[in-house]
Protein backbone atom coordinates (compact mmCIF):
# COMPACT_ATOMS: atom_id res chain seq x y z
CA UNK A 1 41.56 -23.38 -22.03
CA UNK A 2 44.94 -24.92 -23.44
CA UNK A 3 46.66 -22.85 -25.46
CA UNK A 4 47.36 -24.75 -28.10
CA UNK A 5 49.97 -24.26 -31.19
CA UNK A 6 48.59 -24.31 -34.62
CA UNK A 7 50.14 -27.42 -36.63
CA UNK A 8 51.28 -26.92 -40.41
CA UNK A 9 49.60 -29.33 -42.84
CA UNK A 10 51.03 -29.70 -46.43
CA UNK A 11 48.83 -31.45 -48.84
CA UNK A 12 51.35 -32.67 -51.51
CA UNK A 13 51.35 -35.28 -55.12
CA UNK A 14 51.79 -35.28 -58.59
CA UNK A 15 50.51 -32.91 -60.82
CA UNK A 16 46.43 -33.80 -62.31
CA UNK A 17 45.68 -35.80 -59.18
CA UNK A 18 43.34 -32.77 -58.04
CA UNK A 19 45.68 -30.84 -54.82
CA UNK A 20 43.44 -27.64 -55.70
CA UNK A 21 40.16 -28.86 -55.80
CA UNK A 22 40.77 -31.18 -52.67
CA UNK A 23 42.40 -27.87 -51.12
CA UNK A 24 39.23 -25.84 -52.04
CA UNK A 25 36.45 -27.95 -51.12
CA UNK A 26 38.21 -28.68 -47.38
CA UNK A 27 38.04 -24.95 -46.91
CA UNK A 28 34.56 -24.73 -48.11
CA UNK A 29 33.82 -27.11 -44.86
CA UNK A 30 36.70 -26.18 -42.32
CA UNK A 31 36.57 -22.26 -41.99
CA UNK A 32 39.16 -22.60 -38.93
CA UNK A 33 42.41 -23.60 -41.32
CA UNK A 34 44.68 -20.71 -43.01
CA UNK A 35 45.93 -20.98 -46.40
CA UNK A 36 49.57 -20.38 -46.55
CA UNK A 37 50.27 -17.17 -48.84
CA UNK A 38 52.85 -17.76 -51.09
CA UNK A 39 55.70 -15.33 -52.31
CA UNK A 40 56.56 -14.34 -55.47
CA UNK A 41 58.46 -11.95 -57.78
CA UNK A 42 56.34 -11.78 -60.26
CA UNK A 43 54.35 -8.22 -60.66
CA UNK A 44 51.16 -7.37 -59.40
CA UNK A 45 47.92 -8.33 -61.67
CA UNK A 46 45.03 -6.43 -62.03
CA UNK A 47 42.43 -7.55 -59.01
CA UNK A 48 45.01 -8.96 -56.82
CA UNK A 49 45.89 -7.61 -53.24
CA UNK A 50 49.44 -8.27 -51.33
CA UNK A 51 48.96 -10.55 -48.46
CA UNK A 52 46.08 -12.34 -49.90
CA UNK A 53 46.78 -13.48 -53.17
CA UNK A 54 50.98 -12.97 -52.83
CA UNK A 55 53.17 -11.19 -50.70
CA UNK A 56 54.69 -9.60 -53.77
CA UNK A 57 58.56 -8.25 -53.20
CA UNK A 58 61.53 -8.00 -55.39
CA UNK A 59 64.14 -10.43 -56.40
CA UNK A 60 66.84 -8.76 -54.36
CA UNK A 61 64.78 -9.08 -51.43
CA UNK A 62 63.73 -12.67 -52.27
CA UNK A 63 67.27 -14.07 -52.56
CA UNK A 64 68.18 -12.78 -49.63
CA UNK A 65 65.42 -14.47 -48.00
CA UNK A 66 66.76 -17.68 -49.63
CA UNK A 67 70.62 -16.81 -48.15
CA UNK A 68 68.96 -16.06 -44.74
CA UNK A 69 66.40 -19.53 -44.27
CA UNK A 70 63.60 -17.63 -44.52
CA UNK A 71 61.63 -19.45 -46.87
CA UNK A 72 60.05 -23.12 -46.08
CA UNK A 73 60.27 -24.22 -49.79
CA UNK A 74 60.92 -22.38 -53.16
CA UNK A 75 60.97 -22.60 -57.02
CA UNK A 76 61.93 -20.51 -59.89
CA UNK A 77 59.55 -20.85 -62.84
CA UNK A 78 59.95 -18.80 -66.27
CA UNK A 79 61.84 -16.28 -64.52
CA UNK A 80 60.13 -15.53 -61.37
CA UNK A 81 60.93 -16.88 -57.70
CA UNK A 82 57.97 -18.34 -56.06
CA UNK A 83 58.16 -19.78 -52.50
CA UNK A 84 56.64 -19.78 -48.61
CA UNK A 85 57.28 -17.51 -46.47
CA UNK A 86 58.78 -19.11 -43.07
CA UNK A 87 57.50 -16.26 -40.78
CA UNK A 88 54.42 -16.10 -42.04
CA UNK A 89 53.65 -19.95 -41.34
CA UNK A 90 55.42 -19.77 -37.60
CA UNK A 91 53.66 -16.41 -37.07
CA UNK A 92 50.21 -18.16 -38.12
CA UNK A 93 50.99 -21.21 -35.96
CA UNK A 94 51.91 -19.53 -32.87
CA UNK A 95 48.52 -17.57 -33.12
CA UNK A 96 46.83 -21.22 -32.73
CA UNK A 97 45.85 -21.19 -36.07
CA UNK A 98 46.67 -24.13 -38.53
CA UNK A 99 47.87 -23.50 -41.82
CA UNK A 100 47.54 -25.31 -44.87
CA UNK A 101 50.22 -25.66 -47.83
CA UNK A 102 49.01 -27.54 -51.02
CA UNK A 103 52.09 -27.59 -52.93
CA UNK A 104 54.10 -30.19 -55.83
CA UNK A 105 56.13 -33.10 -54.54
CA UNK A 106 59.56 -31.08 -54.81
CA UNK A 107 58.29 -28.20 -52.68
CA UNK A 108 56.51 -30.76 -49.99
CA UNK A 109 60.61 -32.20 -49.64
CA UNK A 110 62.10 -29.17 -48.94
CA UNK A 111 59.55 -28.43 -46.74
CA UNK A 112 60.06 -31.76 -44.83
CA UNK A 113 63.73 -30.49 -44.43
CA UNK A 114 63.10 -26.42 -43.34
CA UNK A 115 60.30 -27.98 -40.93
CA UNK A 116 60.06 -31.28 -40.36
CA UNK A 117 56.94 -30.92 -37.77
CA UNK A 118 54.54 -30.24 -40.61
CA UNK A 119 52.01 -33.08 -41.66
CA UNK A 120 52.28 -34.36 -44.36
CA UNK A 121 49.88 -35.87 -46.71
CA UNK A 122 50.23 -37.43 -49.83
CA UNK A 123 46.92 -37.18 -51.85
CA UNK A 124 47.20 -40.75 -54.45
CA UNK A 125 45.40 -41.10 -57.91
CA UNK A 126 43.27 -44.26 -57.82
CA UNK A 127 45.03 -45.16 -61.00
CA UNK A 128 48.24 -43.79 -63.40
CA UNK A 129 45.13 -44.25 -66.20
CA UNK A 130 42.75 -42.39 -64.12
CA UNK A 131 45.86 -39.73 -63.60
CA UNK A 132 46.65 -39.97 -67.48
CA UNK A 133 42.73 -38.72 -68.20
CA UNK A 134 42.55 -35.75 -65.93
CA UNK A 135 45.44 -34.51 -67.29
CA UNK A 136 44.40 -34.80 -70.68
CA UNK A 137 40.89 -33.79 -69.72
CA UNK A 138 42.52 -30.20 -68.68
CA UNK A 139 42.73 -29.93 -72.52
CA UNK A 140 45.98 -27.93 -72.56
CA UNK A 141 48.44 -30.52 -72.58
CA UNK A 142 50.60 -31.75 -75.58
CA UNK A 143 50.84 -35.65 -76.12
CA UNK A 144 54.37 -35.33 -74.78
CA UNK A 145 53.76 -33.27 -72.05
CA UNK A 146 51.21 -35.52 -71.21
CA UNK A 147 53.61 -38.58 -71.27
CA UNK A 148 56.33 -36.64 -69.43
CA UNK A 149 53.75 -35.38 -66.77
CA UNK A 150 53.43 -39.22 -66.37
CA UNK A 151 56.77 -40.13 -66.08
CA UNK A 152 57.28 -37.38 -63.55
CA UNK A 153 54.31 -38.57 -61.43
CA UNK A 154 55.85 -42.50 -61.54
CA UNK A 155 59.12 -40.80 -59.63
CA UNK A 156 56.91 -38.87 -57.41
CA UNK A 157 54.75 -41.51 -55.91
CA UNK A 158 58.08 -43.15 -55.16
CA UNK A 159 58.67 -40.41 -53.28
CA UNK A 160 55.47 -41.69 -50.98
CA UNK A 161 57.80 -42.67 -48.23
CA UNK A 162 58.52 -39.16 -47.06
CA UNK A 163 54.83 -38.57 -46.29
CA UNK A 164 52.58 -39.30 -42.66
CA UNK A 165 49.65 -40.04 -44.46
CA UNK A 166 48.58 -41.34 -48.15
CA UNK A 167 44.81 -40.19 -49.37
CA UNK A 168 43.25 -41.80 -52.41
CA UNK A 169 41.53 -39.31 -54.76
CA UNK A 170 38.85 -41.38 -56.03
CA UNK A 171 36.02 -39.28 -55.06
CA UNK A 172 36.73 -35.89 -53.84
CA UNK A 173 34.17 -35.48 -50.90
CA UNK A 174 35.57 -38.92 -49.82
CA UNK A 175 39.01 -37.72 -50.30
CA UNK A 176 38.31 -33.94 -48.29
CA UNK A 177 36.41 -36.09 -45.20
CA UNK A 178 39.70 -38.56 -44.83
CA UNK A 179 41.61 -34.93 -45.03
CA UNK A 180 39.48 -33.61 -42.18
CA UNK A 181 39.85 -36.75 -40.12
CA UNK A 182 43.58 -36.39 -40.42
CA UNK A 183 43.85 -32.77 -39.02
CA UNK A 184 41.13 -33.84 -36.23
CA UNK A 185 43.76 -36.54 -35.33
CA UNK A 186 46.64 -34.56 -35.20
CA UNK A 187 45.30 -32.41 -32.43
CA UNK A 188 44.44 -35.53 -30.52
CA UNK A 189 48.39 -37.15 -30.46
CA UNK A 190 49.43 -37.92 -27.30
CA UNK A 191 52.31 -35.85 -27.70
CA UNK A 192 50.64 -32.88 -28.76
CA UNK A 193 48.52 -32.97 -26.07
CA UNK A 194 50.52 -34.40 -23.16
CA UNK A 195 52.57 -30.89 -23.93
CA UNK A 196 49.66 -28.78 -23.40
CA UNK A 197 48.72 -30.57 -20.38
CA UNK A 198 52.08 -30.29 -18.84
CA UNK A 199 51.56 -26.44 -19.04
CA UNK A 200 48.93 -26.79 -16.84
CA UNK A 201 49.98 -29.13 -13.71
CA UNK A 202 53.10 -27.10 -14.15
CA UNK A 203 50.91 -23.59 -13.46
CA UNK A 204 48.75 -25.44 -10.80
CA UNK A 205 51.53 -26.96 -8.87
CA UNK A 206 53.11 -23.43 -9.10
């Protein structure tokens, strides 16, 4: 049996182009991936638990995380720090476990930087008018935020370079299978596995 490192997959693109319910219906079919638990500052809600919906801790604690590298990617938004947790992820990984991050196009770049390793996939809208009517479809989005969403998502996909792979969102089960094929892939590089297989004529000639 190799024993085989877990790999960190970040799903990443701009916002209305459907990250969650790609995320969700890929864990509805592969049981085997971890979803990376974010941190936050924020309190406790009713019905949540630490360690499953947030690791929960205290802004003191949190930037000195941030002084000390110990966060893959984070964000402050109205108020609150919200980030990954870089021990969490290696911890998860070294257990042979893969772990999945579905995260904005800001986040997915400073992960590229804190850990390089990670896949990354960029998940595309078929169309900026296709884009345009999911995100006015949420139905809680001004005209203007609607048109700035847009011009945010124009700089993003420009941004496309910085990814391994690029995934069309046209239909989601089509969109979760190319997912799938990716991670299936990744555990079949020759570089991946000519490591693991090193390990082994190493013990055997030992």
């Amino acid at each position: 049996m190799i024993d085989e490192k877990g790999i960190l997959f970040i799903l990443s693109g701009p916002s209305g182009v459907g990250k969650g319910t790609v995320r969700k219906a890929l864990f509805e079919r592969d049981t085997e991936l971890k979803y990376s638990i974010s941190m936050t500052t924020r309190p406790q809600r009713n019905g949540e638990n630490e360690g499953i919906d947030y690791f929960y801790r205290s802004k003191q604690v949190f930037e000195e995380m941030i002084e000390n590298n110990k966060l893959l990617e984070y964000a402050e938004y109205v108020g609150n720090y919200y980030g990954t947790p870089r021990d969490y992820v290696e911890e998860t990984l070294n257990s042979g476990k893969d772990v999945f991050l579905e995260i904005e196009v800001q986040g997915a770049l400073q992960v590229k930087e804190n850990f390089p390793e990670g896949v990354f996939i960029f998940l595309f809208p078929p169309s900026l008018e296709e884009l345009k009517n999911r995100i006015i479809s949420r139905g809680t989005e001004t005209e203007d935020l609607v048109t700035n969403r847009l011009l945010a998502a124009r700089e993003e996909i420009e941004m496309m370079d910085a990814y391994d792979y690029v995934v069309v969102n046209d239909k989601i089960e089509t969109a979760v299978s190319k997912v799938q094929s990716i991670v299936r892939s990744e555990h079949l590089r020759r570089e991946r596995v000519a490591k693991q297989y090193k390990k082994i004529l190493e013990a055997d000639l030992g």
